[in-house]
PDB file of N, CA and C in Angstrom:
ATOM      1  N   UNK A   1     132.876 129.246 -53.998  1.00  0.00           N
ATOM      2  CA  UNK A   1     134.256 129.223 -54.405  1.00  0.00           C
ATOM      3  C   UNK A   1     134.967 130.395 -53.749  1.00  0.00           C
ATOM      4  N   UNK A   2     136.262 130.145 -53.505  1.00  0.00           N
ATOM      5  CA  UNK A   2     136.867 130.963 -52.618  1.00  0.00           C
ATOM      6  C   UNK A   2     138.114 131.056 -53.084  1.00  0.00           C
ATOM      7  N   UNK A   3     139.038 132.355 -53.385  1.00  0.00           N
ATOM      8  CA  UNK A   3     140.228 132.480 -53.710  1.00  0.00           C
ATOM      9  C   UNK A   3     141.102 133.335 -52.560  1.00  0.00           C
ATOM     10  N   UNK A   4     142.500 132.374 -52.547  1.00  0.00           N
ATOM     11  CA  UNK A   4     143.369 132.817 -51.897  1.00  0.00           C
ATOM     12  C   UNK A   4     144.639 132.715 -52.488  1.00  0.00           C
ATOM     13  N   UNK A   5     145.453 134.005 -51.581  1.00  0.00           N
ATOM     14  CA  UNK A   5     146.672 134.503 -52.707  1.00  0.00           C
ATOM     15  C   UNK A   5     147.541 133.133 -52.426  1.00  0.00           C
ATOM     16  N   UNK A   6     148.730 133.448 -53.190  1.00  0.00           N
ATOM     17  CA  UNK A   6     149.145 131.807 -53.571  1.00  0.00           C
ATOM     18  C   UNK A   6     150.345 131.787 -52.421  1.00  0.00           C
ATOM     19  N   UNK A   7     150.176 130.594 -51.591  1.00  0.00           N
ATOM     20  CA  UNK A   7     150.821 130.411 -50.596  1.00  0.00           C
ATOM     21  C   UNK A   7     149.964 130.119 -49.075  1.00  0.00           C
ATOM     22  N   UNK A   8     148.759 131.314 -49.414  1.00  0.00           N
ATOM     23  CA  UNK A   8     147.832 131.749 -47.758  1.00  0.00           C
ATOM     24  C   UNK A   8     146.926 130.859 -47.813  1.00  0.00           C
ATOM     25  N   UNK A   9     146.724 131.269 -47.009  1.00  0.00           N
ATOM     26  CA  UNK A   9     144.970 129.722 -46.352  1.00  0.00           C
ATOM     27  C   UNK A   9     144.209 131.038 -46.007  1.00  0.00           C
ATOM     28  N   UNK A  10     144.175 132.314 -45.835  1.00  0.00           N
ATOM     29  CA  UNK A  10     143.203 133.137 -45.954  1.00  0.00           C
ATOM     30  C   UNK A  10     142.437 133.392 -47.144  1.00  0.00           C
ATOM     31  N   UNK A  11     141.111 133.585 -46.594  1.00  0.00           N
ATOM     32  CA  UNK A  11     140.372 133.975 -48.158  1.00  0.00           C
ATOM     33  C   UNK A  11     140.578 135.269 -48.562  1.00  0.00           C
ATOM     34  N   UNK A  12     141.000 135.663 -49.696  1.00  0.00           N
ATOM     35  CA  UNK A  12     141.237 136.767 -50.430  1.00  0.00           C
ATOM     36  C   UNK A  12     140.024 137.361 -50.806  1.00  0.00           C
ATOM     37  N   UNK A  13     139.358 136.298 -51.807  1.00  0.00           N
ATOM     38  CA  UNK A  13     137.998 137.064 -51.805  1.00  0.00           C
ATOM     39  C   UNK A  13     137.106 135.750 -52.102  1.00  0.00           C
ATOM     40  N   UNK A  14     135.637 135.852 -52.272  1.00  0.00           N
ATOM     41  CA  UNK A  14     134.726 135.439 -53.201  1.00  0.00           C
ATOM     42  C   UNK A  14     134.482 135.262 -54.467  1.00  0.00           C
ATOM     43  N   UNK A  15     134.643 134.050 -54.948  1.00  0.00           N
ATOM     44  CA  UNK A  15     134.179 134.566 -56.510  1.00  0.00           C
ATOM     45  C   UNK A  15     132.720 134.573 -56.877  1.00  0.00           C
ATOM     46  N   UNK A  16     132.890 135.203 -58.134  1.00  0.00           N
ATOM     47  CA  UNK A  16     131.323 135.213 -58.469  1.00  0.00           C
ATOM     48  C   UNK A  16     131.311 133.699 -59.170  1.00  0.00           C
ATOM     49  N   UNK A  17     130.196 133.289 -58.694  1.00  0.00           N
ATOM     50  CA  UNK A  17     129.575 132.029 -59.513  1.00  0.00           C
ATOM     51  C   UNK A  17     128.970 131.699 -60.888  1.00  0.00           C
ATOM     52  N   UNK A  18     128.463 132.587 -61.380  1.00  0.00           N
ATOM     53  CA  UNK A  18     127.370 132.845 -62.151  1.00  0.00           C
ATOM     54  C   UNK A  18     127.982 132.535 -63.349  1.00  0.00           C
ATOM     55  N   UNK A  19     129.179 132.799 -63.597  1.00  0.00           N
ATOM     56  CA  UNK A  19     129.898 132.141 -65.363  1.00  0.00           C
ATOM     57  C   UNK A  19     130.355 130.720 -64.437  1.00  0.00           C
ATOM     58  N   UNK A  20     130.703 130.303 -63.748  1.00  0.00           N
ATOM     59  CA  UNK A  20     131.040 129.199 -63.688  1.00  0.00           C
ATOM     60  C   UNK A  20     130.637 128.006 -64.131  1.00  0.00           C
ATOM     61  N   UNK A  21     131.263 126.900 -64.334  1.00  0.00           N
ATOM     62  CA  UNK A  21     130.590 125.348 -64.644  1.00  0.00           C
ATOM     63  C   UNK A  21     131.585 124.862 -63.966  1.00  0.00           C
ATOM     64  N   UNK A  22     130.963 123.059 -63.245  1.00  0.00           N
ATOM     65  CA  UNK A  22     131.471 122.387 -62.801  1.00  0.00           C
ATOM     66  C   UNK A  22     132.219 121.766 -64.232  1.00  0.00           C
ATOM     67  N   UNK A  23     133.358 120.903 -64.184  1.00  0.00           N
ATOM     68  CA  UNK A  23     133.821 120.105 -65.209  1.00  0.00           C
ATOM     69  C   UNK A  23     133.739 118.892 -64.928  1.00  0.00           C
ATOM     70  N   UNK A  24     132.937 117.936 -65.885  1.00  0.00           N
ATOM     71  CA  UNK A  24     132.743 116.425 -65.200  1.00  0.00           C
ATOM     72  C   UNK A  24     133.386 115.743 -66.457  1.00  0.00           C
ATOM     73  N   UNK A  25     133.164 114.761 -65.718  1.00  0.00           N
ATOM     74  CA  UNK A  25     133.951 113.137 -66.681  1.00  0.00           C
ATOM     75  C   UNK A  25     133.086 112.117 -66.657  1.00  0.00           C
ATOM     76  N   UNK A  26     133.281 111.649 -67.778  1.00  0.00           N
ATOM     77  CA  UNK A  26     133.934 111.926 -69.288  1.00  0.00           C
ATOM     78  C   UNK A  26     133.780 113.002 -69.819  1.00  0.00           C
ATOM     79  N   UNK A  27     134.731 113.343 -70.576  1.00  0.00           N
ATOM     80  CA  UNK A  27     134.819 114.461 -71.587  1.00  0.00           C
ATOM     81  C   UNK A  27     135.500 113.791 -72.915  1.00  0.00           C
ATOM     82  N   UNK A  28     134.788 113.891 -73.763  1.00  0.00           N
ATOM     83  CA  UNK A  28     134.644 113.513 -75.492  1.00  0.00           C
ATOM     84  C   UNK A  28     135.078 114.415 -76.534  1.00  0.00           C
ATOM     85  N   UNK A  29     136.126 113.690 -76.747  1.00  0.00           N
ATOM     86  CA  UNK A  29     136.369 114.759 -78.012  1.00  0.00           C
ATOM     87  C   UNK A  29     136.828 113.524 -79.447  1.00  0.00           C
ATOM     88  N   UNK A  30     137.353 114.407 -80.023  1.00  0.00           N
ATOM     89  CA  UNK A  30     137.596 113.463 -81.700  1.00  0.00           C
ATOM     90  C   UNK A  30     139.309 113.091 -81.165  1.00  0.00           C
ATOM     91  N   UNK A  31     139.062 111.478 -81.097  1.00  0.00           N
ATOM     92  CA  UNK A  31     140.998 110.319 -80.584  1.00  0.00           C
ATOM     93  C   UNK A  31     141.557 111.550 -81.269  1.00  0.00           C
ATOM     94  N   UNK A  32     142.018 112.119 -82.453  1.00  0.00           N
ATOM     95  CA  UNK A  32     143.147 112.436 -83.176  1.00  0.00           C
ATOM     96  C   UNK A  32     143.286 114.079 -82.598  1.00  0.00           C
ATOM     97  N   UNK A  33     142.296 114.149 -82.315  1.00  0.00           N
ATOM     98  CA  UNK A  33     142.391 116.081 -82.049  1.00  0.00           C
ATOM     99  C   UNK A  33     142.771 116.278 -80.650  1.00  0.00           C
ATOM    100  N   UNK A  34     142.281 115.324 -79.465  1.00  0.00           N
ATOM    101  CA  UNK A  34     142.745 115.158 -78.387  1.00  0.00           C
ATOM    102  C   UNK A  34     144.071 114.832 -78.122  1.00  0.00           C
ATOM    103  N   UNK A  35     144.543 113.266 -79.123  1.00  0.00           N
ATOM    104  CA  UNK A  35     146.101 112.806 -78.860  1.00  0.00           C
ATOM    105  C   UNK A  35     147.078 114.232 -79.064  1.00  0.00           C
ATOM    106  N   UNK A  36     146.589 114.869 -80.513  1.00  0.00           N
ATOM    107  CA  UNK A  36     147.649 115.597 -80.890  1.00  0.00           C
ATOM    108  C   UNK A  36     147.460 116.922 -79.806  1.00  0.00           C
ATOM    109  N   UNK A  37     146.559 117.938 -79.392  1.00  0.00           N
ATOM    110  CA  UNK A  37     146.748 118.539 -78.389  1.00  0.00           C
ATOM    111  C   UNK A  37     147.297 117.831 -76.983  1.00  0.00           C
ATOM    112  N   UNK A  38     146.830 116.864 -76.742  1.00  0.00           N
ATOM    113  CA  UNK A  38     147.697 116.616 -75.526  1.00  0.00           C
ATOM    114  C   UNK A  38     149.624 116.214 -75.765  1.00  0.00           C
ATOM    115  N   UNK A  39     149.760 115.994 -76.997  1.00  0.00           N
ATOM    116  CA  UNK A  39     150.681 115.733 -77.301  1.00  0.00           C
ATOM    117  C   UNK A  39     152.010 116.714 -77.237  1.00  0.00           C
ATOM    118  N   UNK A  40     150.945 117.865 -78.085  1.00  0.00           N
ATOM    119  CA  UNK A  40     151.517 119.218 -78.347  1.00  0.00           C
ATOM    120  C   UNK A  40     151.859 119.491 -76.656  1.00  0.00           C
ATOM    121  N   UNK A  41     151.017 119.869 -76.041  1.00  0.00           N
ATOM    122  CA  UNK A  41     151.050 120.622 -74.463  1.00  0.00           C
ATOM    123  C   UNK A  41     151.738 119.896 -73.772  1.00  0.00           C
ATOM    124  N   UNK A  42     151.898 118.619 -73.736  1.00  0.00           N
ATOM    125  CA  UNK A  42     152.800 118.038 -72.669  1.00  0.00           C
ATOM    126  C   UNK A  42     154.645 118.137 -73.134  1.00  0.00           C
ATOM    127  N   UNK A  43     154.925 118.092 -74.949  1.00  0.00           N
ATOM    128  CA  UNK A  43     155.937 118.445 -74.944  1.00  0.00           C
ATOM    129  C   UNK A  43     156.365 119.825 -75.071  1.00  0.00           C
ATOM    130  N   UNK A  44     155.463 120.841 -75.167  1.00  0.00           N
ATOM    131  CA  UNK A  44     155.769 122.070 -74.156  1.00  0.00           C
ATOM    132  C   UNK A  44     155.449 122.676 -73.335  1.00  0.00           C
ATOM    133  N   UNK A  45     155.035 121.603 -72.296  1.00  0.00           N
ATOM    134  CA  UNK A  45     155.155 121.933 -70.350  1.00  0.00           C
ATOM    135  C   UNK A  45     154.624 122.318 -70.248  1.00  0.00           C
ATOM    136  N   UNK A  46     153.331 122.154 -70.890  1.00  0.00           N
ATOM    137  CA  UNK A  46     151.775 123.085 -70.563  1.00  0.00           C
ATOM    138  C   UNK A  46     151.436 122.591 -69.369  1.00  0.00           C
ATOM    139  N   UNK A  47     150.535 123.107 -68.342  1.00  0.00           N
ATOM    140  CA  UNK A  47     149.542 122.643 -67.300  1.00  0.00           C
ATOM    141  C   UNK A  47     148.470 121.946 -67.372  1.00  0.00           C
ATOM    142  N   UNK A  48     148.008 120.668 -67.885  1.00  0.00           N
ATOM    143  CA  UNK A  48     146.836 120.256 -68.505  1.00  0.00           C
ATOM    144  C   UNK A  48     146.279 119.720 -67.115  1.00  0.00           C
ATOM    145  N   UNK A  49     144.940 120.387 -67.046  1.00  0.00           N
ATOM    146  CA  UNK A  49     144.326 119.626 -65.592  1.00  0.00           C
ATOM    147  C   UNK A  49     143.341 118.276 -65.872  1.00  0.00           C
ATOM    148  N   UNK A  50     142.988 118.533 -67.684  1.00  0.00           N
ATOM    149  CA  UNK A  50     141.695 117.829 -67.911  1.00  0.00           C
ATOM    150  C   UNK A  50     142.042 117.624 -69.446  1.00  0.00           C
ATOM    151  N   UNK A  51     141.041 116.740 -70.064  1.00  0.00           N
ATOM    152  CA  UNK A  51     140.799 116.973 -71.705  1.00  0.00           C
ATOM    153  C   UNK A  51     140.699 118.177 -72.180  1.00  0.00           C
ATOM    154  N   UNK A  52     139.775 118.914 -71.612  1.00  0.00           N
ATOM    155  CA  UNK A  52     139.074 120.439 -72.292  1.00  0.00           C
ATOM    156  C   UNK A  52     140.541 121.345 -71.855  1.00  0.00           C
ATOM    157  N   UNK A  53     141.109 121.373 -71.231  1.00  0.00           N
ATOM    158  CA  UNK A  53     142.643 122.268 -71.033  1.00  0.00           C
ATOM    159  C   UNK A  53     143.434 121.785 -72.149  1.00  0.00           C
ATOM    160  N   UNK A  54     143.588 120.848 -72.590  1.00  0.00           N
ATOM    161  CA  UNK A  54     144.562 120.293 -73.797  1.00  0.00           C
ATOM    162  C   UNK A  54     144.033 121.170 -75.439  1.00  0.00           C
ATOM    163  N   UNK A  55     142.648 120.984 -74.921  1.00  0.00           N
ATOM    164  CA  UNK A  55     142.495 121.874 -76.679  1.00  0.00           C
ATOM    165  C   UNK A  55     142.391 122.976 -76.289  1.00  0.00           C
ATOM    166  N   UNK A  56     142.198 123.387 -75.243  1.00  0.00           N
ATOM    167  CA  UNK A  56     142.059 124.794 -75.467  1.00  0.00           C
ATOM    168  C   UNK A  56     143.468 125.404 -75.398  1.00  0.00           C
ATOM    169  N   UNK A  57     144.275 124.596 -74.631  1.00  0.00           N
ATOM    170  CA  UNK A  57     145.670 124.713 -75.047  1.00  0.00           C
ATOM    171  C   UNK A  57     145.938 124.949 -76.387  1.00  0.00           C
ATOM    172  N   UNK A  58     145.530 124.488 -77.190  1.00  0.00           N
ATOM    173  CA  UNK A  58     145.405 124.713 -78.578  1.00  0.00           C
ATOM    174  C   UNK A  58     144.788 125.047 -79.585  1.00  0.00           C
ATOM    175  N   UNK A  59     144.156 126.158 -78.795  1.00  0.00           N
ATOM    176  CA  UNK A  59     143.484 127.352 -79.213  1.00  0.00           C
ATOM    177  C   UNK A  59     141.776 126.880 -79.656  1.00  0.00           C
ATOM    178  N   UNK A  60     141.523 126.004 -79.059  1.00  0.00           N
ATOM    179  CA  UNK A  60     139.867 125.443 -79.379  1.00  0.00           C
ATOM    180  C   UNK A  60     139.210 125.846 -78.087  1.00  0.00           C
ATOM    181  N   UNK A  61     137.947 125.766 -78.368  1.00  0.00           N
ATOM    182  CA  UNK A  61     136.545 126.464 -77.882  1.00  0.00           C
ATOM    183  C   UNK A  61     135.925 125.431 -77.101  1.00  0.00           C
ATOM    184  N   UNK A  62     135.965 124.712 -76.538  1.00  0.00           N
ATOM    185  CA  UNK A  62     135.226 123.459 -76.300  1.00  0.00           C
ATOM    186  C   UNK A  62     133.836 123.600 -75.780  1.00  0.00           C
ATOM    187  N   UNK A  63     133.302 123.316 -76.507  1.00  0.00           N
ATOM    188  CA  UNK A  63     131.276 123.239 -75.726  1.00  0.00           C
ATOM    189  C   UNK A  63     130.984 122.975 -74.279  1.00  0.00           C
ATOM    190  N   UNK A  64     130.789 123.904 -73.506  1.00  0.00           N
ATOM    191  CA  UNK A  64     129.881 123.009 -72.198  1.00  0.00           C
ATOM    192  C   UNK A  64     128.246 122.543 -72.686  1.00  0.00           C
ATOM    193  N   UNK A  65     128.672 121.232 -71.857  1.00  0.00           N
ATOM    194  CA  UNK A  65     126.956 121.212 -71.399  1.00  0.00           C
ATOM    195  C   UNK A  65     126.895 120.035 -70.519  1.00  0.00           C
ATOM    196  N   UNK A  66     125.389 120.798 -70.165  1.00  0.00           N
ATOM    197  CA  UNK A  66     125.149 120.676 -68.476  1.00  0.00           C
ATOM    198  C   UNK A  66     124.935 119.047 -68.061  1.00  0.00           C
ATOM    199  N   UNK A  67     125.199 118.752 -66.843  1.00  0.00           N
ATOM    200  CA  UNK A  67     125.563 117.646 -66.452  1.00  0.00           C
ATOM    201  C   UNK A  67     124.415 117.386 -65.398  1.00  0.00           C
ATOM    202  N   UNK A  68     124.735 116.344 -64.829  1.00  0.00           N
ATOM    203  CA  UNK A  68     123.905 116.337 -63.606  1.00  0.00           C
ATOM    204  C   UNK A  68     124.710 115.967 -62.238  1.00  0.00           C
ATOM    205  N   UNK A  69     124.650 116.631 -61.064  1.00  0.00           N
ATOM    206  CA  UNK A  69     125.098 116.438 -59.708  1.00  0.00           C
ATOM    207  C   UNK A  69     125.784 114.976 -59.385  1.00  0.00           C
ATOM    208  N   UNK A  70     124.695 114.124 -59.564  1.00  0.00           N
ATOM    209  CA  UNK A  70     124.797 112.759 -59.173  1.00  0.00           C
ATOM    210  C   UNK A  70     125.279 112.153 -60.244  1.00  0.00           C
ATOM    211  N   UNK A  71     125.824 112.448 -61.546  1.00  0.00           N
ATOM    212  CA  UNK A  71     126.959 111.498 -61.809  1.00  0.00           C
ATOM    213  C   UNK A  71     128.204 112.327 -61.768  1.00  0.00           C
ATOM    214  N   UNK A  72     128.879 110.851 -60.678  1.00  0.00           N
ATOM    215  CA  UNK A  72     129.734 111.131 -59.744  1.00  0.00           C
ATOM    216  C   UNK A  72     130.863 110.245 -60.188  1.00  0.00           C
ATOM    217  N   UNK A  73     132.133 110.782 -59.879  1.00  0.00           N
ATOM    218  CA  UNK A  73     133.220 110.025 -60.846  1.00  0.00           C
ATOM    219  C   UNK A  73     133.827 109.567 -58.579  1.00  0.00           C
ATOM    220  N   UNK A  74     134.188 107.988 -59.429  1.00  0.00           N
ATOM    221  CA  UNK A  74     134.082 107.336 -57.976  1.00  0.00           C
ATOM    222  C   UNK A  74     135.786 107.203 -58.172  1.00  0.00           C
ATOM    223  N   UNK A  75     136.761 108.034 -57.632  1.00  0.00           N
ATOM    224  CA  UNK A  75     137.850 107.540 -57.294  1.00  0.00           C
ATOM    225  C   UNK A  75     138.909 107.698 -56.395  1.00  0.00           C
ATOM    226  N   UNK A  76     138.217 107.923 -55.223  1.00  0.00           N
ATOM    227  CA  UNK A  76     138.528 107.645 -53.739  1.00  0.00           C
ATOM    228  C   UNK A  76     137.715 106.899 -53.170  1.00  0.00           C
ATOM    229  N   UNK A  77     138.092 105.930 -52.186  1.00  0.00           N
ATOM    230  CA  UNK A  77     137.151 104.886 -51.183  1.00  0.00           C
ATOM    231  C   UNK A  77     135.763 105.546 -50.717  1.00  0.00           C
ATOM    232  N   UNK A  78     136.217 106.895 -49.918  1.00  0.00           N
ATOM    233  CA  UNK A  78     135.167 107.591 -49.742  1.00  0.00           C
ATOM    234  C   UNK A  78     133.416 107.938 -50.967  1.00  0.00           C
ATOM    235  N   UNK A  79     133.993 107.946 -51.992  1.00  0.00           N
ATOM    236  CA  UNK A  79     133.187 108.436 -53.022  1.00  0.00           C
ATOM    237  C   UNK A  79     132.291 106.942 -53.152  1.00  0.00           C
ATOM    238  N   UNK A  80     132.495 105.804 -53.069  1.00  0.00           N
ATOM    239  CA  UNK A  80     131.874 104.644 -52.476  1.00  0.00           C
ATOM    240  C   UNK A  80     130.349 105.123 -52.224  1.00  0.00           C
ATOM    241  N   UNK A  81     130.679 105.192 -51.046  1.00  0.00           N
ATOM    242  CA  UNK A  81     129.249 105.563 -50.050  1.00  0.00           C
ATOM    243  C   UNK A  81     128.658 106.047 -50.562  1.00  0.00           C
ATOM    244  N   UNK A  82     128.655 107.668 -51.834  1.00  0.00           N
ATOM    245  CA  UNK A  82     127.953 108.246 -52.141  1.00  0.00           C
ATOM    246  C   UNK A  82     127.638 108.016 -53.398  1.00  0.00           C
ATOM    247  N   UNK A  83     128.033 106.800 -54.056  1.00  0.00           N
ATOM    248  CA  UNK A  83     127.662 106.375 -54.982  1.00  0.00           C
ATOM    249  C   UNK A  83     127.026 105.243 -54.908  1.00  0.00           C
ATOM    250  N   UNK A  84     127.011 104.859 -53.675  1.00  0.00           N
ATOM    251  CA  UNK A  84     125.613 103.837 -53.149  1.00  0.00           C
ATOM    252  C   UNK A  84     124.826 104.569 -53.007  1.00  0.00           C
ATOM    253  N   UNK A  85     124.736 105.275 -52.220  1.00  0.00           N
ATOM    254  CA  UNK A  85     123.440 106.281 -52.096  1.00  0.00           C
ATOM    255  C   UNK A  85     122.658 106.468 -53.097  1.00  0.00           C
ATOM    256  N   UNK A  86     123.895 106.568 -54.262  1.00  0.00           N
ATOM    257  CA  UNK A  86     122.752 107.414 -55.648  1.00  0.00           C
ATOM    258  C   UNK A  86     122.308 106.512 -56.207  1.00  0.00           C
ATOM    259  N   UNK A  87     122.507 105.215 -56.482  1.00  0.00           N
ATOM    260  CA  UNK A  87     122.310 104.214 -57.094  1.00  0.00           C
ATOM    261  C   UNK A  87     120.827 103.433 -56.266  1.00  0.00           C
ATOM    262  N   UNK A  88     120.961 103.462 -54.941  1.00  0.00           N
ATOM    263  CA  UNK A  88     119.979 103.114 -54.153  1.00  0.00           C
ATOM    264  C   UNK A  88     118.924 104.176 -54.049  1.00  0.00           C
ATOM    265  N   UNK A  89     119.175 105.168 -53.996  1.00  0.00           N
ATOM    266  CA  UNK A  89     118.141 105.851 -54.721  1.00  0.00           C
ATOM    267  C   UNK A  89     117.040 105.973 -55.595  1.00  0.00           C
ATOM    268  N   UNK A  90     118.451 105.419 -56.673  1.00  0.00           N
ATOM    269  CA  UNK A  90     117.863 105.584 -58.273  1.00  0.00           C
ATOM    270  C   UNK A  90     116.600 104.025 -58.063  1.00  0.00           C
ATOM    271  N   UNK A  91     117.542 103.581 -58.077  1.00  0.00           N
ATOM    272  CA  UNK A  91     116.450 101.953 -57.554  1.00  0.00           C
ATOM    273  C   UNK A  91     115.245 102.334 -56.897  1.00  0.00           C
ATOM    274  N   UNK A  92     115.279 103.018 -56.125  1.00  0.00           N
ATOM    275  CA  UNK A  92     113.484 102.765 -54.932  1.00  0.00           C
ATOM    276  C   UNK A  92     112.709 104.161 -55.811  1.00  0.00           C
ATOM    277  N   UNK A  93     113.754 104.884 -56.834  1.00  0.00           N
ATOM    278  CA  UNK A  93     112.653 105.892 -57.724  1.00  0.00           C
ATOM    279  C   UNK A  93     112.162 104.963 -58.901  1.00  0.00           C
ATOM    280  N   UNK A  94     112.888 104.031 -59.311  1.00  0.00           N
ATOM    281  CA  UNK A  94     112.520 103.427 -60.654  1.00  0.00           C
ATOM    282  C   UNK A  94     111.345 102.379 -59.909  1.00  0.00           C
ATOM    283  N   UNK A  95     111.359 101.650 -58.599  1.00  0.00           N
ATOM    284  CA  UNK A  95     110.132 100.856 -58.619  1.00  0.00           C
ATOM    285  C   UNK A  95     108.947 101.820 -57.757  1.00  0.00           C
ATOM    286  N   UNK A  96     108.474 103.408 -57.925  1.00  0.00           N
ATOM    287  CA  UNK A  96     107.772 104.027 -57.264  1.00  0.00           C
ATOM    288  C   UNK A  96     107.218 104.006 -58.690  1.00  0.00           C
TER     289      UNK A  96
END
């Protein structure tokens, strides 16, 4: 991961990795606690990138946990291919 000041295409610096998590999808939470935080944040112009930004928008903690690489959220043409891959994969491991 790489940060640059806002505007530049130079790298500013490195980040450290080590607290990081990827964020994958789906993300699960309770219909009523989700509607009403996303509800709340969008009618005051919050930045919501994801589910887990909406509550924490509203002051909640949300749990990580760990995912795996290969499930892959397919929604560009490109992402296709590599979700054949994994699937064809998965196939010639399940008849070994």
């Amino acid at each position: 991961m790489k940060r640059a000041e806002p505007g530049k295409v130079a790298i500013a610096h490195t980040v450290d990795r080590n607290d990081l998590w990827h964020a994958l999808t789906p993300q699960f939470f309770p219909r009523e606690l989700l509607f009403n935080c996303l509800t709340r944040a969008l009618n005051e112009g919050a930045t919501i990138t994801d589910e887990a930004s909406a509550l924490e928008y509203c002051g909640f903690h949300p749990e990580l946990v760990a995912g795996r690489a290969d499930n892959i959220k397919v929604t560009r043409p490109e992402d296709l291919a590599l979700a054949e891959f994994y699937l064809t994969r998965s196939r010639h491991q399940e008849k070994a």
